[in-house]
Protein backbone atom coordinates (compact mmCIF):
# COMPACT_ATOMS: atom_id res chain seq x y z
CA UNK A 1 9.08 26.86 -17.36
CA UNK A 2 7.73 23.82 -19.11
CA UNK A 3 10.52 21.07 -17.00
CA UNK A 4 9.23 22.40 -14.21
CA UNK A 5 5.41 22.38 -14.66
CA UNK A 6 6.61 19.16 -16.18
CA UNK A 7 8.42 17.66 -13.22
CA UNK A 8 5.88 18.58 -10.84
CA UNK A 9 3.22 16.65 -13.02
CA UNK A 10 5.12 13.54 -13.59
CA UNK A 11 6.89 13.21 -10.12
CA UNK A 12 6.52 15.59 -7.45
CA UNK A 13 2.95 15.55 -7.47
CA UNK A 14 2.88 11.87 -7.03
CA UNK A 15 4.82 12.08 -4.01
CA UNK A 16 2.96 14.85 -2.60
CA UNK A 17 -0.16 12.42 -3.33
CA UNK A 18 1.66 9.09 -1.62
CA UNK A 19 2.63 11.14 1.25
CA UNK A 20 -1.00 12.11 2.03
CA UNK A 21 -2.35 15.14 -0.07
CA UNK A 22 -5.74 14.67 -1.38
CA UNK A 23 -6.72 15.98 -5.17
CA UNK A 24 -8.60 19.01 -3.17
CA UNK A 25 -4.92 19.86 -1.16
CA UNK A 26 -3.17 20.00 -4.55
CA UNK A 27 -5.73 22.01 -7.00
CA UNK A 28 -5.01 25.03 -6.14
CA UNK A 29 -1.17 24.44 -7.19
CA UNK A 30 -2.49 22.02 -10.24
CA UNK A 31 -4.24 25.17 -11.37
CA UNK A 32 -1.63 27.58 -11.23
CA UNK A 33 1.05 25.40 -12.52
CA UNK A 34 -1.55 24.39 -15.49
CA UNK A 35 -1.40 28.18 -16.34
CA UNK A 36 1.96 28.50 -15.76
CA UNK A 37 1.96 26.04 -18.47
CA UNK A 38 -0.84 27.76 -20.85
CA UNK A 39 1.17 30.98 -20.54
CA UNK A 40 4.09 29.82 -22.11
CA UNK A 41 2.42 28.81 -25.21
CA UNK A 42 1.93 32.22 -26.46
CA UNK A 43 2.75 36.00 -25.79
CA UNK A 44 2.70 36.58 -22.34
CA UNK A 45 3.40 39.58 -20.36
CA UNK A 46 5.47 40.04 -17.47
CA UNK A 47 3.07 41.11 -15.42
CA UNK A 48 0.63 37.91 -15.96
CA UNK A 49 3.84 35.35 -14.81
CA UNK A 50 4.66 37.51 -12.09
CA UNK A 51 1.04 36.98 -10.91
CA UNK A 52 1.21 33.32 -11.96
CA UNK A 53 4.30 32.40 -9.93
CA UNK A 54 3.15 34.60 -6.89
CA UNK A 55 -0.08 32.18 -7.35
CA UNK A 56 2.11 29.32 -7.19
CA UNK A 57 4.34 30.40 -4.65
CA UNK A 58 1.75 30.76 -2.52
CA UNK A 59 0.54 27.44 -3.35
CA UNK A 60 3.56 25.81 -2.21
CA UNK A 61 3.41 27.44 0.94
CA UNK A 62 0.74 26.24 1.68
CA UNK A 63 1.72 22.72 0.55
CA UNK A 64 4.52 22.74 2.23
CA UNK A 65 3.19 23.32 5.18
CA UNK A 66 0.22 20.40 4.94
CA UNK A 67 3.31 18.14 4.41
CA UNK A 68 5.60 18.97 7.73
CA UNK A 69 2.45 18.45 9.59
CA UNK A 70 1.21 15.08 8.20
CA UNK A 71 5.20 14.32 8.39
CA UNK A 72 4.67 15.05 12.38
CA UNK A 73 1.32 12.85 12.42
CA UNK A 74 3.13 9.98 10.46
CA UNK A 75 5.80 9.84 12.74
CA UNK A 76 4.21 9.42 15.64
CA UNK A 77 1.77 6.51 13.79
CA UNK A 78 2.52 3.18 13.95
CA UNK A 79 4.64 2.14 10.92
CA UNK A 80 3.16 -0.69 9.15
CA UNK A 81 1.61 -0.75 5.31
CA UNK A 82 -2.09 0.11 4.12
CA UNK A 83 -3.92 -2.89 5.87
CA UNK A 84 -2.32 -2.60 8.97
CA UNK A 85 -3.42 1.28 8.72
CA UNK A 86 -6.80 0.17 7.99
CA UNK A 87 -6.62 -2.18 10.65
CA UNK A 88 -5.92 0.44 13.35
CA UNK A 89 -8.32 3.27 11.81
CA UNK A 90 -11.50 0.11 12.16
CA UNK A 91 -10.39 -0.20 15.44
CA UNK A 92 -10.72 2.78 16.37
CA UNK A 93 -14.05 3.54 15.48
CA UNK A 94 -15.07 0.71 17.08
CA UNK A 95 -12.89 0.36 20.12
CA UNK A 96 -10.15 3.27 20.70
CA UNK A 97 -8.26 1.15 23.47
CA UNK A 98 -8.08 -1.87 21.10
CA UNK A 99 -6.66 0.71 18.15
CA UNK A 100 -3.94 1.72 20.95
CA UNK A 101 -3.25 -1.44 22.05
CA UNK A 102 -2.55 -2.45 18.00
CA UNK A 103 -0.52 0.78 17.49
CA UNK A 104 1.42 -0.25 20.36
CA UNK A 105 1.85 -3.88 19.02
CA UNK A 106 2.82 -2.33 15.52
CA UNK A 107 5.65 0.17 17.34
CA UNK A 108 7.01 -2.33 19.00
CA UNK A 109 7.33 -5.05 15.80
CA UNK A 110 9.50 -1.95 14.24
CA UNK A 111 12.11 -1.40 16.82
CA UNK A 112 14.78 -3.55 16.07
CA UNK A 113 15.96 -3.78 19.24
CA UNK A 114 13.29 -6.19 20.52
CA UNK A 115 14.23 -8.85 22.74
CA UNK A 116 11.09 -10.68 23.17
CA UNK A 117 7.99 -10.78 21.25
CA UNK A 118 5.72 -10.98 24.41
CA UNK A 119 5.12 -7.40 24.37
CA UNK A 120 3.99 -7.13 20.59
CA UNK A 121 1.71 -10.60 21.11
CA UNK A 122 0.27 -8.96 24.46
CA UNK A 123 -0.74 -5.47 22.43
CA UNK A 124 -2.44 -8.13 19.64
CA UNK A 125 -3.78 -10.13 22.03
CA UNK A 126 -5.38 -7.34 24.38
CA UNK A 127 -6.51 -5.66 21.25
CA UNK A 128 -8.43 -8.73 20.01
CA UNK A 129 -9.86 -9.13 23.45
CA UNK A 130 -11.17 -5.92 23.64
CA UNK A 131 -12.75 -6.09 20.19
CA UNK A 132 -14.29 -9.63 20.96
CA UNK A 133 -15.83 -7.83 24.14
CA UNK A 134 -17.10 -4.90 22.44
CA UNK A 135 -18.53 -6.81 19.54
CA UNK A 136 -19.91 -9.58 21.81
CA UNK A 137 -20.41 -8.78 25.21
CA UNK A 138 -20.24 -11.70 27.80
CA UNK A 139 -23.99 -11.39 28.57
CA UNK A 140 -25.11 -11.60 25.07
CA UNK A 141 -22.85 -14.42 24.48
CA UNK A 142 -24.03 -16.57 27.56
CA UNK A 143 -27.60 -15.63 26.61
CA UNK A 144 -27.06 -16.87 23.21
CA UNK A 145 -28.70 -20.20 22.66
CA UNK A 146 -26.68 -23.37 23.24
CA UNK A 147 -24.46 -21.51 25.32
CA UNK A 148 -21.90 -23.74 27.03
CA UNK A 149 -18.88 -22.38 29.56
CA UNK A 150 -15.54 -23.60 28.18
CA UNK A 151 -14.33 -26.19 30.86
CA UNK A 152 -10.77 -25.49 30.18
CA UNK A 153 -10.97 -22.37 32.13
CA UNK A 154 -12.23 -23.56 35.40
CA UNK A 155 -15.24 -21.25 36.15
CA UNK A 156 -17.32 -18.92 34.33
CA UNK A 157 -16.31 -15.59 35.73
CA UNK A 158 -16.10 -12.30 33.45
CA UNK A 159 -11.98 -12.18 34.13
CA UNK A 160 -11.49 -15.05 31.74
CA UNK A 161 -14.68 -14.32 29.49
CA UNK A 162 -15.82 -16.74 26.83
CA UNK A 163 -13.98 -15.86 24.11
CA UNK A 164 -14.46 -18.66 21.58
CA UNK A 165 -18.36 -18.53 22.40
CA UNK A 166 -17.77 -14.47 21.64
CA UNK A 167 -16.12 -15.29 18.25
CA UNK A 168 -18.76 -18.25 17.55
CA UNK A 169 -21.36 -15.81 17.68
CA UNK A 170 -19.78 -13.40 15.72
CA UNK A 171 -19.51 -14.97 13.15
CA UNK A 172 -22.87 -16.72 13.43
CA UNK A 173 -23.83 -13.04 13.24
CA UNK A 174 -21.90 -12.37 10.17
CA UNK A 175 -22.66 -15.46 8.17
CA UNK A 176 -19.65 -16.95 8.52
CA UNK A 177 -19.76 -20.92 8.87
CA UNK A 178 -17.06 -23.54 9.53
CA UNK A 179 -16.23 -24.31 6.69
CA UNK A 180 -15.31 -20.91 5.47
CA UNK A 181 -13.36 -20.04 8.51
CA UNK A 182 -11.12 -22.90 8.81
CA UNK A 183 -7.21 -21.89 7.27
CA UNK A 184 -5.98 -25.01 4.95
């Protein structure tokens, strides 16, 4: 009994953990493993393993079945690693068509059989967009002081939106000054 309580500790566990269990989805099998464990240091009867590895059992039921549905969930996610999840999950709090429109972006950087990368940079871009309008609407930006429209569009109407004033005054909001911003 002790490689198994054993392997479960040192590597199952661990990839139950990485693949999305929390501490409070696993205690109930850490327990009854851990007296699994306790029994075999001593005299035990029968009758206490047999309701130790019905505990367990049970356990791992109900593990298993956390894990086929968070399998389900993570396959229909976006692939992409821990910031790029973090990304998304920001997003949408904030914005849920801007966390859609990244998703999307991050599906299609994974298929390999991509022929263009407009589709990807159009999901980035609309997401950014979105997220520059929600966090700066046009009417607080043009109300902000020393507003200017950008000549390079041509007019001033709400399809082309001021999007550098937008990001100016977010990060005039956030503290965030030239020379912090600029990428050397």
């Amino acid at each position: 009994m002790s490689p198994l309580v054993d392997g479960y500790f040192r590597d199952t566990r661990l990839k139950a953990s990485a693949a999305g269990l929390s501490v409070d989805d696993l205690s109930l099998l850490d327990s009854a493993l851990q007296s699994l464990l306790e029994a075999t240091h001593g005299r035990t009867p029968t009758t206490k393993y047999k309701s130790i590895l019905k505990r367990v059992r049970s356990a791992s039921f109900d593990l298993e079945k956390r894990l086929l549905a968070s399998a389900g969930a993570r396959r229909a996610s976006p692939l992409g690693d821990a910031v790029d999840r973090l990304i998304a999950d920001t997003l949408q709090s904030l914005v849920p068509s801007a966390a859609l429109a990244y998703e999307q972006g991050m599906v299609d950087l994974s298929n390999a059989r991509r022929l263009s990368w407009r589709g990807p940079a159009t999901d980035f871009r609309e997401a950014l967009r979105e997220t520059l309008d929600h966090l700066a609407p046009d009417g607080d930006v043009r109300a902000q002081t020393g507003y200017k429209p950008d000549p390079n569009t041509g007019s001033d109407d709400e399809a082309k939106g001021p999007l550098r004033a937008a990001t100016k005054q977010i990060k005039n909001r956030c503290g965030i000054h030239r020379s912090r911003s600029r990428i050397s």
